[in-house]
Protein backbone atom coordinates (compact mmCIF):
# COMPACT_ATOMS: atom_id res chain seq x y z
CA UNK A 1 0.00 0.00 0.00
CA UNK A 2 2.67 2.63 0.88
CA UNK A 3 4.69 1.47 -2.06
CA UNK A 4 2.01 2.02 -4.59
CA UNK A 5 0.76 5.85 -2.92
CA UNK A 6 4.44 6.57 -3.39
CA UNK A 7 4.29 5.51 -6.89
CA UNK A 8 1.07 7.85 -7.13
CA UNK A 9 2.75 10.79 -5.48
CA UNK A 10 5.50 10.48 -8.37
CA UNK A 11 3.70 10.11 -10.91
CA UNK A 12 1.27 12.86 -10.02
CA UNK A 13 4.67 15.04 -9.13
CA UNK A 14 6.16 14.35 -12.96
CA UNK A 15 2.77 14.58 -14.40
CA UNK A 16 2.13 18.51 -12.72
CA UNK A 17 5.89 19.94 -12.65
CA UNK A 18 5.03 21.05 -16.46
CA UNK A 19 2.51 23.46 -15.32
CA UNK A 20 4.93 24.68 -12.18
CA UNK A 21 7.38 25.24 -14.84
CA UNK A 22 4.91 27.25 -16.87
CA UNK A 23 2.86 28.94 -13.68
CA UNK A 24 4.18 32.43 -15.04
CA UNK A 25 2.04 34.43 -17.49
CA UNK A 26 3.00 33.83 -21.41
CA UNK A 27 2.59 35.17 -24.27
CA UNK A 28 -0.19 33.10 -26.25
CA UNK A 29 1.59 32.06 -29.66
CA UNK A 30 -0.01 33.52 -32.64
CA UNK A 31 -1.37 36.27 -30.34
CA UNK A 32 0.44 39.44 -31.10
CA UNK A 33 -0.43 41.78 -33.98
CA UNK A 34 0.15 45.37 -35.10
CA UNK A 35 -2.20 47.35 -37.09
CA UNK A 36 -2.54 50.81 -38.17
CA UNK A 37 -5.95 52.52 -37.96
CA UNK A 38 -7.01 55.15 -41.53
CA UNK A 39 -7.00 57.79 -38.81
CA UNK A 40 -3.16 56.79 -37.89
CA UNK A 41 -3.33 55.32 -34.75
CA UNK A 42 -1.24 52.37 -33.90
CA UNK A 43 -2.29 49.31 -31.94
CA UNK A 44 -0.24 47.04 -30.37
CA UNK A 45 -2.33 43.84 -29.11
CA UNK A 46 -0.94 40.82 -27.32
CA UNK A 47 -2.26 38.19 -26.23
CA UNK A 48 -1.42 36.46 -22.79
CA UNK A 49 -2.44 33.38 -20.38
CA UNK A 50 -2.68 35.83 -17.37
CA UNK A 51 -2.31 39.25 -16.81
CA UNK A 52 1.76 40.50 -16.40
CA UNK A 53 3.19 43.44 -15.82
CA UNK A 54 4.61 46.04 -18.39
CA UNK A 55 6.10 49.11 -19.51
CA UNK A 56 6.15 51.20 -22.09
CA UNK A 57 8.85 53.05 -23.67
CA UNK A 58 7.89 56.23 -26.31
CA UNK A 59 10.19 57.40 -29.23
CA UNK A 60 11.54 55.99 -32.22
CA UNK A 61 12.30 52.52 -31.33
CA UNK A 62 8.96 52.64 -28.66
CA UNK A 63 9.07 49.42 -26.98
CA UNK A 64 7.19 47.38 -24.80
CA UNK A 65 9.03 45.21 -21.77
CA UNK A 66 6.68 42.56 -20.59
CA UNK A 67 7.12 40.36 -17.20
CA UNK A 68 6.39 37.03 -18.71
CA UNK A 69 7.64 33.25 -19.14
CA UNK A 70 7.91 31.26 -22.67
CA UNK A 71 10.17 31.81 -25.54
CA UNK A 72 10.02 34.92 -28.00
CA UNK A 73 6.49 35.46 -30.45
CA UNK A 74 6.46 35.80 -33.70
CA UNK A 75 4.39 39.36 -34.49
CA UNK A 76 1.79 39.98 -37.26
CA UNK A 77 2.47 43.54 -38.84
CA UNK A 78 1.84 45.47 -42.16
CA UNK A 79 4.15 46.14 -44.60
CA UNK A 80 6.84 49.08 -43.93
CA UNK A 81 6.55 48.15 -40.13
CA UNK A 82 7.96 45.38 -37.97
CA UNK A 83 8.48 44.09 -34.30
CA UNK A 84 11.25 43.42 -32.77
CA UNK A 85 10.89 40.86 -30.40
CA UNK A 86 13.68 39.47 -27.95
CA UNK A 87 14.43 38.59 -24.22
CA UNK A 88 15.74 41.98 -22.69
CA UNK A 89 17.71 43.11 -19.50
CA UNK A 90 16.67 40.61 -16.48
CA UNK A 91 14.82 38.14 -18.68
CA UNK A 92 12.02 40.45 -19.80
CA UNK A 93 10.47 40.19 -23.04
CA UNK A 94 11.33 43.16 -25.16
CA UNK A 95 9.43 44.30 -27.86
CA UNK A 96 10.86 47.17 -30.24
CA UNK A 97 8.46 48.83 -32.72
CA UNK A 98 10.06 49.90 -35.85
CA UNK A 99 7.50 51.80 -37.44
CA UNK A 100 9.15 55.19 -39.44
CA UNK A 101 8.70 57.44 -37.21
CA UNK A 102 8.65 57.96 -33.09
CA UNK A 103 5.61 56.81 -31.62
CA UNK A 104 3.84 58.19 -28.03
CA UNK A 105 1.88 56.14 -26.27
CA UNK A 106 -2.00 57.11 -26.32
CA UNK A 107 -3.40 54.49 -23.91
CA UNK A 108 -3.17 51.02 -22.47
CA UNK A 109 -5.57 48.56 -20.78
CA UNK A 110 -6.17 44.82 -20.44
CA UNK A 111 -9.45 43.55 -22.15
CA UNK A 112 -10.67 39.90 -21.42
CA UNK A 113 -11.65 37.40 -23.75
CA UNK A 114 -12.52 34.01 -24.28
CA UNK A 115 -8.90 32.85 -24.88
CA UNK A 116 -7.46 34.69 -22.02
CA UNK A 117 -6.45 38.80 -21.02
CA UNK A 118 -5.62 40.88 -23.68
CA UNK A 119 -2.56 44.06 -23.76
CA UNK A 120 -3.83 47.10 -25.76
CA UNK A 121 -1.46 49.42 -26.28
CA UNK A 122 -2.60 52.73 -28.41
CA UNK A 123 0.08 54.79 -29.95
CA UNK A 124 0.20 57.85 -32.00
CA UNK A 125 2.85 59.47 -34.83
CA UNK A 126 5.05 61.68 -33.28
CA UNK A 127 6.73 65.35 -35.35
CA UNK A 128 10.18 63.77 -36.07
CA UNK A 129 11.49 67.57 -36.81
CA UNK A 130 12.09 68.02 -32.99
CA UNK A 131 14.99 66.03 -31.53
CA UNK A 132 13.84 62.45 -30.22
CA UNK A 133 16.11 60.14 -28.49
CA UNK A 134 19.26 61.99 -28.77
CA UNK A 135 19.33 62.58 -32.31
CA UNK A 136 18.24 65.61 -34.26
CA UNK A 137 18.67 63.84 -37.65
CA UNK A 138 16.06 60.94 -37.78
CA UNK A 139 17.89 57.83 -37.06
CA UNK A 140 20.19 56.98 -34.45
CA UNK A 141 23.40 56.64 -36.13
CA UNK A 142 26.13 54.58 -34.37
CA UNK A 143 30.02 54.40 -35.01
CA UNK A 144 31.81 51.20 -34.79
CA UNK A 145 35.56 51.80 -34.30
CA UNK A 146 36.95 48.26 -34.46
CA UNK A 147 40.28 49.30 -33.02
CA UNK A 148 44.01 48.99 -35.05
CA UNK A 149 44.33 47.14 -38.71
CA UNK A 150 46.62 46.85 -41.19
CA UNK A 151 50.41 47.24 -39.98
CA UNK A 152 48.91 47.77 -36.50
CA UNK A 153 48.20 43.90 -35.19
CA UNK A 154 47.50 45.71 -31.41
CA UNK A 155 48.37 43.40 -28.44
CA UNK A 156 48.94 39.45 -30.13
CA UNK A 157 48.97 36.81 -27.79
CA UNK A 158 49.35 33.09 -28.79
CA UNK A 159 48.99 34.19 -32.70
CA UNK A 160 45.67 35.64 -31.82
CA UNK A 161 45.76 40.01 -32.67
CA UNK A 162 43.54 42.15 -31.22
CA UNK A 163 42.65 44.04 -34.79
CA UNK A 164 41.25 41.00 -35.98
CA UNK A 165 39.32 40.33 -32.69
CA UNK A 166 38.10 43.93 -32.54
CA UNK A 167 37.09 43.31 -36.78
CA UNK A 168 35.08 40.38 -36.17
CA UNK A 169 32.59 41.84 -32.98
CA UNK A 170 32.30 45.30 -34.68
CA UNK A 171 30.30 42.87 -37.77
CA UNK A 172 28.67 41.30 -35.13
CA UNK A 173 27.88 44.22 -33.46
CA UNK A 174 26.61 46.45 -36.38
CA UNK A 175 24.28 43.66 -37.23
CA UNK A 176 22.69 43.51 -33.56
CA UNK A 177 22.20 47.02 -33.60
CA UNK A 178 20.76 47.07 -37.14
CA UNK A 179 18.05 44.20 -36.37
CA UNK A 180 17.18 46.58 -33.58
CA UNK A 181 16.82 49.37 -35.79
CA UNK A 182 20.01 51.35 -35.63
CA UNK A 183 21.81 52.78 -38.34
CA UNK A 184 25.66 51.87 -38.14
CA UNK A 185 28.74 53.25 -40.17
CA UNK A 186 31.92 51.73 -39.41
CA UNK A 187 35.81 53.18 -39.16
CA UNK A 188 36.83 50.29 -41.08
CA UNK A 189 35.72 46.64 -42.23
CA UNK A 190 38.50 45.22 -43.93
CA UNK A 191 42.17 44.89 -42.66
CA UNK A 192 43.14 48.54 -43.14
CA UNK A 193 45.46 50.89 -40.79
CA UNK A 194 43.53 54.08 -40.03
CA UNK A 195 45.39 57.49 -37.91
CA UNK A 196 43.77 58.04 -34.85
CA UNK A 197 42.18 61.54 -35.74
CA UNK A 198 40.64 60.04 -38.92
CA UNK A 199 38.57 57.99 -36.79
CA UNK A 200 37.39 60.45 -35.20
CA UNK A 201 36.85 62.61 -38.21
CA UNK A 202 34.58 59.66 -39.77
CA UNK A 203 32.67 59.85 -36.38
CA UNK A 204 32.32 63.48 -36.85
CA UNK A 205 31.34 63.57 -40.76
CA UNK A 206 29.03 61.06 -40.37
CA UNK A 207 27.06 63.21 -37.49
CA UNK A 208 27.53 60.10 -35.59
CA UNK A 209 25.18 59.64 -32.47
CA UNK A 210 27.22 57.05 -30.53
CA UNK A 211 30.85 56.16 -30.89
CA UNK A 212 32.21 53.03 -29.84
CA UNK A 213 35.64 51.94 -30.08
CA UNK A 214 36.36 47.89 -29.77
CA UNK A 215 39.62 46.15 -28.62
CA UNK A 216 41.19 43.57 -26.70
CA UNK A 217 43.20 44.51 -23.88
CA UNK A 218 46.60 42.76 -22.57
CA UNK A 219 48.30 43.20 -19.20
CA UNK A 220 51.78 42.41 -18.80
CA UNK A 221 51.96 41.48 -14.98
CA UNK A 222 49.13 39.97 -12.77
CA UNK A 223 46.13 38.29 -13.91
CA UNK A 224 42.60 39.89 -15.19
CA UNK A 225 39.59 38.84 -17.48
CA UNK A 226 36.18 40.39 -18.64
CA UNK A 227 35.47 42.99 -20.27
CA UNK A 228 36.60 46.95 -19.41
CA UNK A 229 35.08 50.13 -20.52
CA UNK A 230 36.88 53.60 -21.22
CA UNK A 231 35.98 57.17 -21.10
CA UNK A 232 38.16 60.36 -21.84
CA UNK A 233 39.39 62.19 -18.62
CA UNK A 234 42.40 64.87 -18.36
CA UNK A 235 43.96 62.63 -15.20
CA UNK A 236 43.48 58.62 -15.78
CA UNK A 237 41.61 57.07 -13.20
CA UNK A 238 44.79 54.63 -12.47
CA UNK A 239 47.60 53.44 -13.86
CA UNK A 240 46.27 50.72 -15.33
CA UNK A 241 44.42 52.98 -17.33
CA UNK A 242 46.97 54.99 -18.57
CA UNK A 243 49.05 51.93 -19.20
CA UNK A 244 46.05 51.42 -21.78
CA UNK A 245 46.05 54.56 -22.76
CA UNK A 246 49.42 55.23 -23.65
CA UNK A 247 49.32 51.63 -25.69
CA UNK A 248 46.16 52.48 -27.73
CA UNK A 249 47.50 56.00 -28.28
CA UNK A 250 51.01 54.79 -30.11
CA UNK A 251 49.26 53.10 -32.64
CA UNK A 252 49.84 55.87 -34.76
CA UNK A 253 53.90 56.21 -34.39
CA UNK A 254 53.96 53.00 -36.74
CA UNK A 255 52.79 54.99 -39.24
CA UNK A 256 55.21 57.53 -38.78
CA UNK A 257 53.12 60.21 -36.79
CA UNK A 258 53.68 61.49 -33.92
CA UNK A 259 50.56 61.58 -31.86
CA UNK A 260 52.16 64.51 -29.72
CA UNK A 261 52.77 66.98 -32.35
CA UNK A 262 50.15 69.68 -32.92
CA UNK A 263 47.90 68.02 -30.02
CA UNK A 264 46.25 70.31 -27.51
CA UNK A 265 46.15 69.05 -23.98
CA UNK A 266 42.81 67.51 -23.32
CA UNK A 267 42.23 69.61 -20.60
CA UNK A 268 41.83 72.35 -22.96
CA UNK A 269 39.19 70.03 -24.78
CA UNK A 270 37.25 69.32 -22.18
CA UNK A 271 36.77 73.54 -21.32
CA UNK A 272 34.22 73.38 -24.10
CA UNK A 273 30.64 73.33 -23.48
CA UNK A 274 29.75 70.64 -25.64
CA UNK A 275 32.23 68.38 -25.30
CA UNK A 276 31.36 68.36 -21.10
CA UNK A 277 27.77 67.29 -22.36
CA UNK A 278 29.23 64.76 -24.68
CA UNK A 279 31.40 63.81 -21.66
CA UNK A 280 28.65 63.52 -19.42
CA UNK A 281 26.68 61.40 -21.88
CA UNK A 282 29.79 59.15 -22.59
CA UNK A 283 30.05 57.75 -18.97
CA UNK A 284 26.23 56.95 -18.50
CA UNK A 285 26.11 54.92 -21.82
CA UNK A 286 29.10 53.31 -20.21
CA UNK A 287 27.62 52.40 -17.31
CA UNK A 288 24.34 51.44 -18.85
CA UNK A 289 26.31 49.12 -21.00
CA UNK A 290 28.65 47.83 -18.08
CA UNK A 291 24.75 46.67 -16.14
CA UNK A 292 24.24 44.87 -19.03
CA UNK A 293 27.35 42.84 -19.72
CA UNK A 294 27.50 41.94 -16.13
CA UNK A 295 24.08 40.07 -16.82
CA UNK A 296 25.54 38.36 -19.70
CA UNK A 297 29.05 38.05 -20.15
CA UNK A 298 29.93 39.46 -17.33
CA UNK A 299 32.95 42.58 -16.71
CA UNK A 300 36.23 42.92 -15.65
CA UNK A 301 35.45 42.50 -11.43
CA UNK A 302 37.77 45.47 -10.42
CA UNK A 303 36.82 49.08 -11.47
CA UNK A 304 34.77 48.17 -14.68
CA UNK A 305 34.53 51.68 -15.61
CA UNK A 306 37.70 53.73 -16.38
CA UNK A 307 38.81 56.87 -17.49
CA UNK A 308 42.38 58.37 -19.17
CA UNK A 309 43.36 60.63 -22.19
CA UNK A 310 42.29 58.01 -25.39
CA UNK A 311 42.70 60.41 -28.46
CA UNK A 312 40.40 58.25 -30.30
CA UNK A 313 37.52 59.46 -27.94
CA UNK A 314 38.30 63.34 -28.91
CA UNK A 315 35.21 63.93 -30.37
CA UNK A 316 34.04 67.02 -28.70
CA UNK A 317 30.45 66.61 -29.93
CA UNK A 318 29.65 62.32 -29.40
CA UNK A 319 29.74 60.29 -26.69
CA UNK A 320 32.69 58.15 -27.00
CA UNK A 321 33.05 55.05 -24.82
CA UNK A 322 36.50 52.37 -25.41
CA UNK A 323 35.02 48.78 -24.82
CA UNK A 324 38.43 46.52 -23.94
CA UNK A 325 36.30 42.92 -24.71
CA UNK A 326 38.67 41.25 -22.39
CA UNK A 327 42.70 40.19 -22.25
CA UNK A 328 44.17 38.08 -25.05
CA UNK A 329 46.52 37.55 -22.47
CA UNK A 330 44.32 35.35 -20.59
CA UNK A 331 43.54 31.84 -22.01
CA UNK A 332 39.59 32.28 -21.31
CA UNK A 333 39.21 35.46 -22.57
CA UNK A 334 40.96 34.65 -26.01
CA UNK A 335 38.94 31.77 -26.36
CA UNK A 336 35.44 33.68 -25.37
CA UNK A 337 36.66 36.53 -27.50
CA UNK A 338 37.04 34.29 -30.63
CA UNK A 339 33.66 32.53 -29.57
CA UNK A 340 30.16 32.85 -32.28
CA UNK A 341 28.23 32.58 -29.23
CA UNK A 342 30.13 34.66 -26.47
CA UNK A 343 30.42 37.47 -29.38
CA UNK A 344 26.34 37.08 -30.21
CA UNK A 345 25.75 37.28 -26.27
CA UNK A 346 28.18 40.42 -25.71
CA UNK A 347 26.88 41.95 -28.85
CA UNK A 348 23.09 41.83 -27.50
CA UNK A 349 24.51 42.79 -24.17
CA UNK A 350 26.09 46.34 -26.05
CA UNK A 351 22.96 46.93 -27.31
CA UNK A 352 20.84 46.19 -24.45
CA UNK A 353 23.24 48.83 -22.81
CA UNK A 354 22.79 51.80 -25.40
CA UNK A 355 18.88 51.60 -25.17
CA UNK A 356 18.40 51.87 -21.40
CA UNK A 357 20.63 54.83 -21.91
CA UNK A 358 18.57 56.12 -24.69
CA UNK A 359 15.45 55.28 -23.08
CA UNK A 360 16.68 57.01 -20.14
CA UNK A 361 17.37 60.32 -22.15
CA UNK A 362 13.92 60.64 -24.08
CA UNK A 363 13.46 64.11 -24.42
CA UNK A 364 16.64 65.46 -23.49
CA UNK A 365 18.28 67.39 -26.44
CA UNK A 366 21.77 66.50 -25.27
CA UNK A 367 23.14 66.51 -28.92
CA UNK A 368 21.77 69.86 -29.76
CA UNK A 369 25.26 71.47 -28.13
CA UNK A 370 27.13 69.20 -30.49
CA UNK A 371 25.42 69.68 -33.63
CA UNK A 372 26.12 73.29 -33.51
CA UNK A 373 29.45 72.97 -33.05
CA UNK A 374 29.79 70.64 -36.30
CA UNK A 375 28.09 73.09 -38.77
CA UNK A 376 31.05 75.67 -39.40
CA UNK A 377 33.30 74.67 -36.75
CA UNK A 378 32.25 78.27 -35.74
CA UNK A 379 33.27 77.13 -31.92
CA UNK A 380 36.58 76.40 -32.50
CA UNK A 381 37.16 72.89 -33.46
CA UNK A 382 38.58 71.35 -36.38
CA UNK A 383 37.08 68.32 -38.20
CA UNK A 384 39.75 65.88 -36.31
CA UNK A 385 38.19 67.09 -33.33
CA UNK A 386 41.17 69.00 -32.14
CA UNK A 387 41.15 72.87 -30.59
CA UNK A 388 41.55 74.94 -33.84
CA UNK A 389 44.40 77.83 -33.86
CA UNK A 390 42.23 81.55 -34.22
């Protein structure tokens, strides 16, 4: 008798620990659909076993960030607009609505039908002349610096060079942030040596939004992994830093060019108004993007965010962040680095990063300093982002 109840209590156990699995609220499949009304209005509708909790994001990319289980929908939509949909920071279900142009929300309610609750969302066309999101221009327009090339290999441990490394995530990258909607330019996308201030000059001539510089750092004593993010600063933050610094910044001696020659001392730089709000905005996309590679890949565990005088991140009028992927020096990291999958997780992770920031900075015309300062040069600066002579 006892034997056989515990053979009941078993199989009852196996038979239910699907639905414990499952006891969160999903996302019914075949449930999510977006439609656009004659008068212009927008509806979002998705479908769901039980009521979750959301919220909504406004803007160009307006997305949705659901508290549910289950994998990722697939999402009905009419031609010239599209879904996004994909697992977000801490496991949320992100959708992104790519739609033209930015989007407000109008309303929002459950409704209840046969099947189960129902999220309507209600959004409306937004004026795209006004600044949205940071950028002035329309689209959010990121740089990818993948970091040395040609007769600059960078650091090389074990046969493995950091400009191929730094080559191989920025195509990774720019195809992230283009599924998400992004528009991406690149410094460089074959194995080609580039100065210093012509990066930043491409940056500059593209009216970049976001610059981001990739590489693979190396120590030469002690033992570090994970990834490490850099932002321009007149003093590094330690000598570690400037260690970097000063190896990133002699890239251009093997051309022949002396990166101290005709250089004004950042200091001077960072007097200008602009460039302070560029600097401002550099270290919170930093840290936005450090919170999300700790959830993924994870970050360097000392001092993930750093600062010291990076003459690729001149550009007085973008925020420039340097993301050090990890240290060819240490077995791990070279493997991870050289990894499809690591490089698809730390690529989402980047991305994740820049749209809390953006999100975060919805109606704040932080550019507007910077875009000025671009048409003319008429406060000072030249094209390669340098203090021009009057």
């Amino acid at each position: 008798m006892g034997k056989s109840f515990r053979c009941f209590a078993v199989t009852a156990m196996l038979c239910l620990w699907p639905l414990v699995l499952a006891a969160g609220p999903q996302v019914r499949p075949g449930s999510v659909t977006l439609t656009e009304s004659f008068f212009g209005l927008i509806r979002l509708e998705i479908g769901l076993t039980d009521r979750a909790g959301y919220r909504v994001t406004g803007g160009r990319f307006a997305r949705v960030d659901l508290s549910v289980d289950g994998g990722v929908p697939k999402v009905s939509a009419p031609a010239g607009m599209s879904v996004v949909a994909r697992r977000g920071p801490e496991g949320k279900l992100r959708m992104v609505l790519r739609t033209g142009t930015s989007l407000a929300l109008l309303r929002s309610s459950y409704q209840a039908t046969a099947n189960g609750p129902v999220l309507l969302l209600e959004f409306t066309r937004q004026d795209d002349s006004k600044p949205q999101h940071y950028s002035d221009e329309g689209d959010f327009l990121v740089m990818l610096d993948p970091g040395h090339g040609g007769i600059d290999p960078g650091a090389v441990r074990a046969g493995v060079s950091e400009k191929d490394i730094a080559l191989k995530f920025a195509g990774v990258l720019a195809e992230t942030l283009r599924d998400a909607g992004y528009s991406v330019a690149m410094t460089r996308k074959t194995d080609v040596f580039l100065r210093l201030d012509a990066r930043v000059s491409a940056a500059r001539e593209a009216e970049a939004d976001l610059f981001l510089s990739l590489h693979a750092n190396t120590v030469t004593k002690g033992v570090a992994s994970g990834p490490t993010l850099y932002v321009l600063s007149g003093e590094p933050s330690d000598a570690d830093a400037a260690a970097v610094a000063e190896f990133e910044n002699s890239a251009d001696r093997l051309a022949g060019y002396d990166p101290a020659s005709g250089e004004d001392d950042v200091t001077d730089v960072l007097r200008d108004l602009a460039f302070r709000a560029a600097g401002e905005a550099s270290r919170d996309v930093a840290r936005e993007i450090i919170g999300s590679l700790s959830q993924s890949v994870g970050v360097i565990r000392s001092r993930p965010l750093r600062s010291a005088n990076f003459r690729v991140l001149k550009a007085p009028d973008i925020p420039s962040v340097l993301i050090e992927l990890g240290f060819l020096g240490h077995a791990g990291d070279r493997a991870r680095m050289q990894d499809p999958d690591w490089q698809a997780l730390a690529a989402t992770a980047v991305r994740d990063g820049v749209e809390e920031w953006r999100a975060a900075v919805t109606g704040r015309n932080i550019a507007s300093a910077g875009r000025e300062a671009r048409k003319g040069d008429r406060r000072g600066f030249d094209p390669s982002g340098r203090t021009a002579v009057d």
